[in-house]
PDB file of N, CA and C in Angstrom:
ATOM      1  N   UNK A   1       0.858  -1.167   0.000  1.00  0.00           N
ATOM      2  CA  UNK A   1       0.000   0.000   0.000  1.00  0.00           C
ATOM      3  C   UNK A   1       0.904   1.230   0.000  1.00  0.00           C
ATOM      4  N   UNK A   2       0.633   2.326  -1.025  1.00  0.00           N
ATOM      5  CA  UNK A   2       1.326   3.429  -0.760  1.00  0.00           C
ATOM      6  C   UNK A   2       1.099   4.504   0.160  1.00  0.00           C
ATOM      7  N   UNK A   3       1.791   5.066   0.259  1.00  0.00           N
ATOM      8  CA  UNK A   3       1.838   6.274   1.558  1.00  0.00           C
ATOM      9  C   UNK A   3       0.201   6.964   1.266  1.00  0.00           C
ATOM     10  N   UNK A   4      -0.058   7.168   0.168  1.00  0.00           N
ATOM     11  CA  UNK A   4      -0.776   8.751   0.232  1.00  0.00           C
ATOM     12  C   UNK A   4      -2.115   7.329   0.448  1.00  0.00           C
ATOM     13  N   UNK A   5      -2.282   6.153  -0.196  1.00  0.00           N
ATOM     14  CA  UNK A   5      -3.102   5.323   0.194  1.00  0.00           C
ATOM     15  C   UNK A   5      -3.291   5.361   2.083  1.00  0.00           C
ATOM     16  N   UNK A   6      -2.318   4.649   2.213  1.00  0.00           N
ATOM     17  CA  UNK A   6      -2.485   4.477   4.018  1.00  0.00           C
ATOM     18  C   UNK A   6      -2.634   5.827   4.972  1.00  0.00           C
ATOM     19  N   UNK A   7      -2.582   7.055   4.214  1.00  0.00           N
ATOM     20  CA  UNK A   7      -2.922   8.254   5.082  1.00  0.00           C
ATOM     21  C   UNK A   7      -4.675   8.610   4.661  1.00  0.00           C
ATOM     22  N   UNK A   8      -4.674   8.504   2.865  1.00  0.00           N
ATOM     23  CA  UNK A   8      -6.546   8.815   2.893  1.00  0.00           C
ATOM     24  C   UNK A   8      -7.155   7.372   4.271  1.00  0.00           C
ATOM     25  N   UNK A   9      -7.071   6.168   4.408  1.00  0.00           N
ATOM     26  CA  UNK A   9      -7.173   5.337   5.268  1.00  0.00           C
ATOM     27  C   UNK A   9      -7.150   5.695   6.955  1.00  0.00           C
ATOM     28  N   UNK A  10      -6.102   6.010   6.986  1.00  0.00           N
ATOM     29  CA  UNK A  10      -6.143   6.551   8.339  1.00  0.00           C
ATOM     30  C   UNK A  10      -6.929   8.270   8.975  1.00  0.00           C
ATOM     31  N   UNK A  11      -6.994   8.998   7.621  1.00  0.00           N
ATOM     32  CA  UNK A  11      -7.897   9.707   8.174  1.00  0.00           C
ATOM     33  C   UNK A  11      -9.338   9.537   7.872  1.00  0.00           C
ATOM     34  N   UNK A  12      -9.732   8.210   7.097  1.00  0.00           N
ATOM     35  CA  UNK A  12     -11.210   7.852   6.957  1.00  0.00           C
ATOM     36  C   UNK A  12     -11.393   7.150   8.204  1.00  0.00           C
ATOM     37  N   UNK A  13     -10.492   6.564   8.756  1.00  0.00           N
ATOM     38  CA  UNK A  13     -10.986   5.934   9.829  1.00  0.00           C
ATOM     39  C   UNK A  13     -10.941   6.996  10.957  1.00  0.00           C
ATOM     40  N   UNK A  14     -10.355   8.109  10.778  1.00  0.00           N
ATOM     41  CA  UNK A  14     -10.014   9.113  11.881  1.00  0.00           C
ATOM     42  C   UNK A  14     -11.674   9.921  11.995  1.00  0.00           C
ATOM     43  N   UNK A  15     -12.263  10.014  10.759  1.00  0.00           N
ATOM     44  CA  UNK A  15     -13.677  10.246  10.822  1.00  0.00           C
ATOM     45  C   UNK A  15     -14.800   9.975  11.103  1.00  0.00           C
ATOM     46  N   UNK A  16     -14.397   8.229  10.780  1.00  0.00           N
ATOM     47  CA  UNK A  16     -15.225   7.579  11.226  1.00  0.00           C
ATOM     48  C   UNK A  16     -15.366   7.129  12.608  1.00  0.00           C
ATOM     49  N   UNK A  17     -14.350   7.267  13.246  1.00  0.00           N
ATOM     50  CA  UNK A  17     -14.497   7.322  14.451  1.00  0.00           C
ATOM     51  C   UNK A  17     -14.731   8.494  15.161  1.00  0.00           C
ATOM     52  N   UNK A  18     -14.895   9.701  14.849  1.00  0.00           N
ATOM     53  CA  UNK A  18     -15.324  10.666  15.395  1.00  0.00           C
ATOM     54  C   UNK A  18     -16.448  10.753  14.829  1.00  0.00           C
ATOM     55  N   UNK A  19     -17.416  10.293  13.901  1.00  0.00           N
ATOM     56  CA  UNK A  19     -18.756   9.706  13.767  1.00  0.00           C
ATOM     57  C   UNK A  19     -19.432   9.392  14.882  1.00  0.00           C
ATOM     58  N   UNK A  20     -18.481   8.393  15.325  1.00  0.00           N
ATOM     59  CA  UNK A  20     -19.080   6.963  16.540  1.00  0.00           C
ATOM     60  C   UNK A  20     -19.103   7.590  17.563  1.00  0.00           C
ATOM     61  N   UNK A  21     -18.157   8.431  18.133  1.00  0.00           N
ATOM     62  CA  UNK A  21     -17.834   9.195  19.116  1.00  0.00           C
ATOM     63  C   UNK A  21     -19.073  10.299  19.316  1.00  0.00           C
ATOM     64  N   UNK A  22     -19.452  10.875  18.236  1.00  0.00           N
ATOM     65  CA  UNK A  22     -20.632  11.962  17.996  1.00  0.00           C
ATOM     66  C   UNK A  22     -21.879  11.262  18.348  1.00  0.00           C
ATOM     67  N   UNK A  23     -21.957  10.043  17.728  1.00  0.00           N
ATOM     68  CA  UNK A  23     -23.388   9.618  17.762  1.00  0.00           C
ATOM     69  C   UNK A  23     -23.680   8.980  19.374  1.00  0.00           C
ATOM     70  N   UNK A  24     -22.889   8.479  19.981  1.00  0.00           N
ATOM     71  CA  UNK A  24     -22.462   8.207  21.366  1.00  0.00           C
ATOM     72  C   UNK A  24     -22.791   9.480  22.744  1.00  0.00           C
ATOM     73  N   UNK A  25     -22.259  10.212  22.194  1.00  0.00           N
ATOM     74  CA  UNK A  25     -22.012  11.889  22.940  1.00  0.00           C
ATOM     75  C   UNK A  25     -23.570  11.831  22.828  1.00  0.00           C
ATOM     76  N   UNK A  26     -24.241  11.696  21.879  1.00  0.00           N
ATOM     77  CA  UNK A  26     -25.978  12.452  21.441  1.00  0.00           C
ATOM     78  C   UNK A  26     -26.610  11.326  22.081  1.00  0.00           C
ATOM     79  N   UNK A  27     -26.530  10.325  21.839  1.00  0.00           N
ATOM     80  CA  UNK A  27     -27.192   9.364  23.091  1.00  0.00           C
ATOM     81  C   UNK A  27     -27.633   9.752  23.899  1.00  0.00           C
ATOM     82  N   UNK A  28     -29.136   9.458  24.761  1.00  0.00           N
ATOM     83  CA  UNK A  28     -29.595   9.537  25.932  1.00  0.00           C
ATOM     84  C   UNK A  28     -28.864   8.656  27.206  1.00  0.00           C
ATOM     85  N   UNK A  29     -28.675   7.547  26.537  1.00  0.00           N
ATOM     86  CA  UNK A  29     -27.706   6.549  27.427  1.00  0.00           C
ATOM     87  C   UNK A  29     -25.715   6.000  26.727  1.00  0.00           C
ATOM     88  N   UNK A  30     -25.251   6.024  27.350  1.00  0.00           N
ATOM     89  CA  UNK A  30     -24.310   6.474  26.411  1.00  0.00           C
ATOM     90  C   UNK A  30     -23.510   4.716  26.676  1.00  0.00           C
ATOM     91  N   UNK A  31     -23.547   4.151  25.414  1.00  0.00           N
ATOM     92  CA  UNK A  31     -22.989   2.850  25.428  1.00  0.00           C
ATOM     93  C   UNK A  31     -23.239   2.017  24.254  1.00  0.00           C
ATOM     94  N   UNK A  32     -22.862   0.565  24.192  1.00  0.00           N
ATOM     95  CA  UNK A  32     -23.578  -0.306  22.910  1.00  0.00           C
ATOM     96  C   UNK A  32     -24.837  -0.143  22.334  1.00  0.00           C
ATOM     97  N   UNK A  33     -25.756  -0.193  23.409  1.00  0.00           N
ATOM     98  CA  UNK A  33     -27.246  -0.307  23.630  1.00  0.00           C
ATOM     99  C   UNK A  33     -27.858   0.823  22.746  1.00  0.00           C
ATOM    100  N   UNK A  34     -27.071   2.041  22.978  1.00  0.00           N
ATOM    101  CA  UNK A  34     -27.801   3.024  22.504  1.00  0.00           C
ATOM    102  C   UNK A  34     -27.309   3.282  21.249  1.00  0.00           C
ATOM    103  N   UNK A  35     -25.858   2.789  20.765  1.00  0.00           N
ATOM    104  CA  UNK A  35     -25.897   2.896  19.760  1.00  0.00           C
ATOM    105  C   UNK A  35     -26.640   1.417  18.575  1.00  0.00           C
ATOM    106  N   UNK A  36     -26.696   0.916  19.304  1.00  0.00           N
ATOM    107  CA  UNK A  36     -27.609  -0.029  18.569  1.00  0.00           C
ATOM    108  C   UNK A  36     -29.415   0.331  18.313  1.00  0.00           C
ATOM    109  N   UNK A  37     -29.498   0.911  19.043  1.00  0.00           N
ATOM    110  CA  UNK A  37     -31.317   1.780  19.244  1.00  0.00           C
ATOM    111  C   UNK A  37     -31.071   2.617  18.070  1.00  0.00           C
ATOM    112  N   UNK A  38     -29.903   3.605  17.539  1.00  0.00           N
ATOM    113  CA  UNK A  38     -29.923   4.204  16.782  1.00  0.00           C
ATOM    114  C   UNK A  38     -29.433   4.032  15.505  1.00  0.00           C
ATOM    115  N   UNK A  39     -28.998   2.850  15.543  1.00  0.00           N
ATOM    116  CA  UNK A  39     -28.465   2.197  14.089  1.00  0.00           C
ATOM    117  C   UNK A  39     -29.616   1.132  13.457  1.00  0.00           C
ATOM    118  N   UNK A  40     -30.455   0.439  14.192  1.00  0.00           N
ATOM    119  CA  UNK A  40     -31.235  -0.616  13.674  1.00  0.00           C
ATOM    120  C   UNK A  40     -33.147  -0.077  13.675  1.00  0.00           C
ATOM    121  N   UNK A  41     -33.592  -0.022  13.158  1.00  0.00           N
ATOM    122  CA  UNK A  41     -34.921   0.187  13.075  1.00  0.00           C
ATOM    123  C   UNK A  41     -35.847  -0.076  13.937  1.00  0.00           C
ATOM    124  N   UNK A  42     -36.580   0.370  14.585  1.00  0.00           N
ATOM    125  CA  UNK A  42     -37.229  -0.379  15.959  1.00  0.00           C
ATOM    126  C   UNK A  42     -38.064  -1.353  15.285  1.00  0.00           C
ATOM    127  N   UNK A  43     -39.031  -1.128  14.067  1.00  0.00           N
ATOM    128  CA  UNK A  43     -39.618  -3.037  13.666  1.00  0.00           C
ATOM    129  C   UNK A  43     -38.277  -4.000  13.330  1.00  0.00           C
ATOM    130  N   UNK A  44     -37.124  -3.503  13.213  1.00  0.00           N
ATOM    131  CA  UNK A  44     -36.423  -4.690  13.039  1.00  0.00           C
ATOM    132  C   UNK A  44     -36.157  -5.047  14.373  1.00  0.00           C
ATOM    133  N   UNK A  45     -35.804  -4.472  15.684  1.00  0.00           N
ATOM    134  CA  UNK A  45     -35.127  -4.992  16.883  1.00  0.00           C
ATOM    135  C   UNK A  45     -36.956  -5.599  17.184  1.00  0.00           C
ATOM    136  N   UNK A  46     -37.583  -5.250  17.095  1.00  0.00           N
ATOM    137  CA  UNK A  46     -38.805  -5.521  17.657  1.00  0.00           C
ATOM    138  C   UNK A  46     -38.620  -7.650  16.832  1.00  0.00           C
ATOM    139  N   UNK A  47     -38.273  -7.633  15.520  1.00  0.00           N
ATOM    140  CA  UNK A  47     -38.215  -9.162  14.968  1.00  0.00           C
ATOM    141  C   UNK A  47     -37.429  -9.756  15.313  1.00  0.00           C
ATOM    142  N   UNK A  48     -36.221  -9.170  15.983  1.00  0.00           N
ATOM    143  CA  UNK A  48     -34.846 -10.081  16.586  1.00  0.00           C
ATOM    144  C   UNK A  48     -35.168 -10.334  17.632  1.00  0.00           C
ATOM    145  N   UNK A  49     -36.026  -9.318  18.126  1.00  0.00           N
ATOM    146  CA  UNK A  49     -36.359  -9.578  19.879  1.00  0.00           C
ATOM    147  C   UNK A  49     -37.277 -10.782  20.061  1.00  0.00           C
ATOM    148  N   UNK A  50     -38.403 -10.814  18.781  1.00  0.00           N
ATOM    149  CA  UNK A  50     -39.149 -12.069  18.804  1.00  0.00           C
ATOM    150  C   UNK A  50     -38.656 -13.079  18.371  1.00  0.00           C
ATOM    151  N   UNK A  51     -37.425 -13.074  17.587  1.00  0.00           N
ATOM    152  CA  UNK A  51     -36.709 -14.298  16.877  1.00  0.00           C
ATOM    153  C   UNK A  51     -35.928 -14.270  17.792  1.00  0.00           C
ATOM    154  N   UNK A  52     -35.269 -13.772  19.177  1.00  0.00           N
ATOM    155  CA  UNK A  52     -34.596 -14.726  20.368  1.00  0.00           C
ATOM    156  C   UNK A  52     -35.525 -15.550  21.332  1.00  0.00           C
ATOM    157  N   UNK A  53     -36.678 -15.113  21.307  1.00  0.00           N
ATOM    158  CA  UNK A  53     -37.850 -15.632  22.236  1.00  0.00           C
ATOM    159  C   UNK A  53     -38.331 -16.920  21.707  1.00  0.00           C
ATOM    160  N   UNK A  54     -38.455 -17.209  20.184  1.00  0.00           N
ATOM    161  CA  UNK A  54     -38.323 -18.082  19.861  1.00  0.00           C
ATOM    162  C   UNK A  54     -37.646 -19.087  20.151  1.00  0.00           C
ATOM    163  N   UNK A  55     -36.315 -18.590  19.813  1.00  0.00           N
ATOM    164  CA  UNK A  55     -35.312 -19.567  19.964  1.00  0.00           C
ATOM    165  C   UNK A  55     -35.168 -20.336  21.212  1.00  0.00           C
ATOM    166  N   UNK A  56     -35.133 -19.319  22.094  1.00  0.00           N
ATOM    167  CA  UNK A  56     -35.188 -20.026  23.684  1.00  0.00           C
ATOM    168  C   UNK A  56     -36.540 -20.841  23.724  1.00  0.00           C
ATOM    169  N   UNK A  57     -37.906 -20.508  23.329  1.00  0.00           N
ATOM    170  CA  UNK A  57     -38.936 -21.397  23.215  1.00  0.00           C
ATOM    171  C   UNK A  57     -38.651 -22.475  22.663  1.00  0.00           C
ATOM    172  N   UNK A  58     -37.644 -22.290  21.816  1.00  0.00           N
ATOM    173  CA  UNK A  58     -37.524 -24.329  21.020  1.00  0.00           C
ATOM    174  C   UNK A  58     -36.763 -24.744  21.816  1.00  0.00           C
ATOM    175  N   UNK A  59     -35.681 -24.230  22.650  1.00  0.00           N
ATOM    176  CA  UNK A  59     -34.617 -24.887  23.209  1.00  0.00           C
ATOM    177  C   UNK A  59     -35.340 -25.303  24.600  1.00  0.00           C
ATOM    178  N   UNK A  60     -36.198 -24.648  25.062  1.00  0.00           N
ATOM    179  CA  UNK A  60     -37.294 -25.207  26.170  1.00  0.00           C
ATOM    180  C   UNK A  60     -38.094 -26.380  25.450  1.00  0.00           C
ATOM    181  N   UNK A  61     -38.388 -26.250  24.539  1.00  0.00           N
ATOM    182  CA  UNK A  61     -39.215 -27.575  23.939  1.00  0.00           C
ATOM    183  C   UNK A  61     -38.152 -28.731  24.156  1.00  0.00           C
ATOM    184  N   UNK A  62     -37.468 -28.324  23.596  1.00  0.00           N
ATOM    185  CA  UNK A  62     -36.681 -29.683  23.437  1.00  0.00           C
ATOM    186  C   UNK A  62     -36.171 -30.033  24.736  1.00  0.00           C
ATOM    187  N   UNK A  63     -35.129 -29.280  25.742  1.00  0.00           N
ATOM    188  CA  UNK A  63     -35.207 -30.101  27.220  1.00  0.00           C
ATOM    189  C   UNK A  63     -36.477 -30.581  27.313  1.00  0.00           C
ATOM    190  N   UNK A  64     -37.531 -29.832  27.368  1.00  0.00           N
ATOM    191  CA  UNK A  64     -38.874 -30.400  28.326  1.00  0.00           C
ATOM    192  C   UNK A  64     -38.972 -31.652  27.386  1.00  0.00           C
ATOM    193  N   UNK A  65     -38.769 -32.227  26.017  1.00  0.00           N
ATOM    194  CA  UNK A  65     -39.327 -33.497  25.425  1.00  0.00           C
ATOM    195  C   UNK A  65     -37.957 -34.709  26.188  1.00  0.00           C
ATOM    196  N   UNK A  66     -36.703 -34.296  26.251  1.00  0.00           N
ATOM    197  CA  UNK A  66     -36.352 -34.914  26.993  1.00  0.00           C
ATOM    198  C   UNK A  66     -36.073 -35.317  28.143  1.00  0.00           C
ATOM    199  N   UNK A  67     -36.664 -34.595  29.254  1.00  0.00           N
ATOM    200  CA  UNK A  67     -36.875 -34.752  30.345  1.00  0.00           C
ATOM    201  C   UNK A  67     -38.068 -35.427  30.784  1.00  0.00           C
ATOM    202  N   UNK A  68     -39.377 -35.053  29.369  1.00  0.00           N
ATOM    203  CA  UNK A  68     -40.286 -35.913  29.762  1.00  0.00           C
ATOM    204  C   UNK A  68     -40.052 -37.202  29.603  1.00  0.00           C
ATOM    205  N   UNK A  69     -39.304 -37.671  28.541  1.00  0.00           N
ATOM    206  CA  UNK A  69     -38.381 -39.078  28.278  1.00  0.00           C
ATOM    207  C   UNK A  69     -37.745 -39.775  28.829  1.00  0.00           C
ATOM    208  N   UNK A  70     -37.034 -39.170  30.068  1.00  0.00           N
ATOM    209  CA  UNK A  70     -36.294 -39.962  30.739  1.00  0.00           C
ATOM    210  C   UNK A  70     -37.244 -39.966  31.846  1.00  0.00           C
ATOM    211  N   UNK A  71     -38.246 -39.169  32.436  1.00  0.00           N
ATOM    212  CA  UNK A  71     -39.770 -39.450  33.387  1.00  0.00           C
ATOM    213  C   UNK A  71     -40.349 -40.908  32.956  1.00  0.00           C
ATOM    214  N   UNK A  72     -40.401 -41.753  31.656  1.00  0.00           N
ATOM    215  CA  UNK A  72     -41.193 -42.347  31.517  1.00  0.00           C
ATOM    216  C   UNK A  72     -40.541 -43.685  31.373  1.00  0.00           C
ATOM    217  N   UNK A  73     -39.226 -43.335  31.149  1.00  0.00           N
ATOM    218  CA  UNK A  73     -38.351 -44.433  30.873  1.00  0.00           C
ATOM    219  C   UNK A  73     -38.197 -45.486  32.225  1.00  0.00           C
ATOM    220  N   UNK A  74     -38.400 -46.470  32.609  1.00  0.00           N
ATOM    221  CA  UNK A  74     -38.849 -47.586  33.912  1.00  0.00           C
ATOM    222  C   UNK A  74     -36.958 -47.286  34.708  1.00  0.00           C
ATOM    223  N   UNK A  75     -36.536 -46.859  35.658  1.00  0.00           N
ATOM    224  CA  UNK A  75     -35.602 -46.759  36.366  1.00  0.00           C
ATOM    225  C   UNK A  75     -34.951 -47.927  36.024  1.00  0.00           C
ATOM    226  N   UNK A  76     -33.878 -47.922  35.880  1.00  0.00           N
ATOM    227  CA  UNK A  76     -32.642 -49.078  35.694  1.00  0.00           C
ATOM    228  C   UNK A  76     -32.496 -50.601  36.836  1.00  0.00           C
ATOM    229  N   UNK A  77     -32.610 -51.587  36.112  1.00  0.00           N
ATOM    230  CA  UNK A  77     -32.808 -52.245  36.927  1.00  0.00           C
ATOM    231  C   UNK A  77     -31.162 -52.693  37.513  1.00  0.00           C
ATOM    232  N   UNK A  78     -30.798 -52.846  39.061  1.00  0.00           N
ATOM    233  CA  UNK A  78     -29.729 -53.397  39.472  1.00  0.00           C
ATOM    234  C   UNK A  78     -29.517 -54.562  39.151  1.00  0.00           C
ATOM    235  N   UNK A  79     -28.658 -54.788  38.827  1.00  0.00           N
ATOM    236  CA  UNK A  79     -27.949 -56.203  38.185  1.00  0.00           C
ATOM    237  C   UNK A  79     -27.361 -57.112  39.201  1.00  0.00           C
ATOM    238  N   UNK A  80     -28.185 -58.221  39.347  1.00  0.00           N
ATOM    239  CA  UNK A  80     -27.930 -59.343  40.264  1.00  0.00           C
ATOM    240  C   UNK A  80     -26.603 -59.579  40.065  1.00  0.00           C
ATOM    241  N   UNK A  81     -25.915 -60.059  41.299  1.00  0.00           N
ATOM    242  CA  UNK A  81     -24.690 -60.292  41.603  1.00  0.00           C
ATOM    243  C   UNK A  81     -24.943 -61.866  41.639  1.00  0.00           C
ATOM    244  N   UNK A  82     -24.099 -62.599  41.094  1.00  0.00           N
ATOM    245  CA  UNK A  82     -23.572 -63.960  41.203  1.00  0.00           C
ATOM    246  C   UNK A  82     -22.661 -63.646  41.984  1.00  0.00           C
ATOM    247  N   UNK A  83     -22.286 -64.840  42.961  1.00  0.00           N
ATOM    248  CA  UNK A  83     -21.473 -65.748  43.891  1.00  0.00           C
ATOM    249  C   UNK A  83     -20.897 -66.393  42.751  1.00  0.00           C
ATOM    250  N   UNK A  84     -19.479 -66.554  42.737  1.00  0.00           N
ATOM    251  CA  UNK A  84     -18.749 -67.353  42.312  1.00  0.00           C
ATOM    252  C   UNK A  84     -17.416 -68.072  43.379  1.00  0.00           C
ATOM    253  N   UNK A  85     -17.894 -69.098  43.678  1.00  0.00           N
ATOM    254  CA  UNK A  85     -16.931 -69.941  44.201  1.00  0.00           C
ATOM    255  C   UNK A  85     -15.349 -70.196  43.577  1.00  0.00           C
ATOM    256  N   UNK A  86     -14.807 -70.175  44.529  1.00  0.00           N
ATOM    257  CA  UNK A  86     -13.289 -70.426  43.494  1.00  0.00           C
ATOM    258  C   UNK A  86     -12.475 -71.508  44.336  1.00  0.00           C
ATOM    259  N   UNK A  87     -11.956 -71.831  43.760  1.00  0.00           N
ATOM    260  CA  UNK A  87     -11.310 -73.576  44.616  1.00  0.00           C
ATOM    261  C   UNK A  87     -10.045 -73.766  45.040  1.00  0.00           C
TER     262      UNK A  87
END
Protein backbone atom coordinates (compact mmCIF):
# COMPACT_ATOMS: atom_id res chain seq x y z
CA UNK A 1 0.00 0.00 0.00
CA UNK A 2 1.33 3.43 -0.76
CA UNK A 3 1.84 6.27 1.56
CA UNK A 4 -0.78 8.75 0.23
CA UNK A 5 -3.10 5.32 0.19
CA UNK A 6 -2.49 4.48 4.02
CA UNK A 7 -2.92 8.25 5.08
CA UNK A 8 -6.55 8.81 2.89
CA UNK A 9 -7.17 5.34 5.27
CA UNK A 10 -6.14 6.55 8.34
CA UNK A 11 -7.90 9.71 8.17
CA UNK A 12 -11.21 7.85 6.96
CA UNK A 13 -10.99 5.93 9.83
CA UNK A 14 -10.01 9.11 11.88
CA UNK A 15 -13.68 10.25 10.82
CA UNK A 16 -15.23 7.58 11.23
CA UNK A 17 -14.50 7.32 14.45
CA UNK A 18 -15.32 10.67 15.39
CA UNK A 19 -18.76 9.71 13.77
CA UNK A 20 -19.08 6.96 16.54
CA UNK A 21 -17.83 9.19 19.12
CA UNK A 22 -20.63 11.96 18.00
CA UNK A 23 -23.39 9.62 17.76
CA UNK A 24 -22.46 8.21 21.37
CA UNK A 25 -22.01 11.89 22.94
CA UNK A 26 -25.98 12.45 21.44
CA UNK A 27 -27.19 9.36 23.09
CA UNK A 28 -29.60 9.54 25.93
CA UNK A 29 -27.71 6.55 27.43
CA UNK A 30 -24.31 6.47 26.41
CA UNK A 31 -22.99 2.85 25.43
CA UNK A 32 -23.58 -0.31 22.91
CA UNK A 33 -27.25 -0.31 23.63
CA UNK A 34 -27.80 3.02 22.50
CA UNK A 35 -25.90 2.90 19.76
CA UNK A 36 -27.61 -0.03 18.57
CA UNK A 37 -31.32 1.78 19.24
CA UNK A 38 -29.92 4.20 16.78
CA UNK A 39 -28.47 2.20 14.09
CA UNK A 40 -31.24 -0.62 13.67
CA UNK A 41 -34.92 0.19 13.07
CA UNK A 42 -37.23 -0.38 15.96
CA UNK A 43 -39.62 -3.04 13.67
CA UNK A 44 -36.42 -4.69 13.04
CA UNK A 45 -35.13 -4.99 16.88
CA UNK A 46 -38.81 -5.52 17.66
CA UNK A 47 -38.22 -9.16 14.97
CA UNK A 48 -34.85 -10.08 16.59
CA UNK A 49 -36.36 -9.58 19.88
CA UNK A 50 -39.15 -12.07 18.80
CA UNK A 51 -36.71 -14.30 16.88
CA UNK A 52 -34.60 -14.73 20.37
CA UNK A 53 -37.85 -15.63 22.24
CA UNK A 54 -38.32 -18.08 19.86
CA UNK A 55 -35.31 -19.57 19.96
CA UNK A 56 -35.19 -20.03 23.68
CA UNK A 57 -38.94 -21.40 23.21
CA UNK A 58 -37.52 -24.33 21.02
CA UNK A 59 -34.62 -24.89 23.21
CA UNK A 60 -37.29 -25.21 26.17
CA UNK A 61 -39.22 -27.58 23.94
CA UNK A 62 -36.68 -29.68 23.44
CA UNK A 63 -35.21 -30.10 27.22
CA UNK A 64 -38.87 -30.40 28.33
CA UNK A 65 -39.33 -33.50 25.42
CA UNK A 66 -36.35 -34.91 26.99
CA UNK A 67 -36.87 -34.75 30.34
CA UNK A 68 -40.29 -35.91 29.76
CA UNK A 69 -38.38 -39.08 28.28
CA UNK A 70 -36.29 -39.96 30.74
CA UNK A 71 -39.77 -39.45 33.39
CA UNK A 72 -41.19 -42.35 31.52
CA UNK A 73 -38.35 -44.43 30.87
CA UNK A 74 -38.85 -47.59 33.91
CA UNK A 75 -35.60 -46.76 36.37
CA UNK A 76 -32.64 -49.08 35.69
CA UNK A 77 -32.81 -52.24 36.93
CA UNK A 78 -29.73 -53.40 39.47
CA UNK A 79 -27.95 -56.20 38.19
CA UNK A 80 -27.93 -59.34 40.26
CA UNK A 81 -24.69 -60.29 41.60
CA UNK A 82 -23.57 -63.96 41.20
CA UNK A 83 -21.47 -65.75 43.89
CA UNK A 84 -18.75 -67.35 42.31
CA UNK A 85 -16.93 -69.94 44.20
CA UNK A 86 -13.29 -70.43 43.49
CA UNK A 87 -11.31 -73.58 44.62
Amino acid sequence: MSQPESDDLLDRLGELEQRIADMEARAEEPGVGSLVRRLVPPEARRHLRAARKEQLLAARAFIDHWIDRLDREPAPRSRRHERIELD
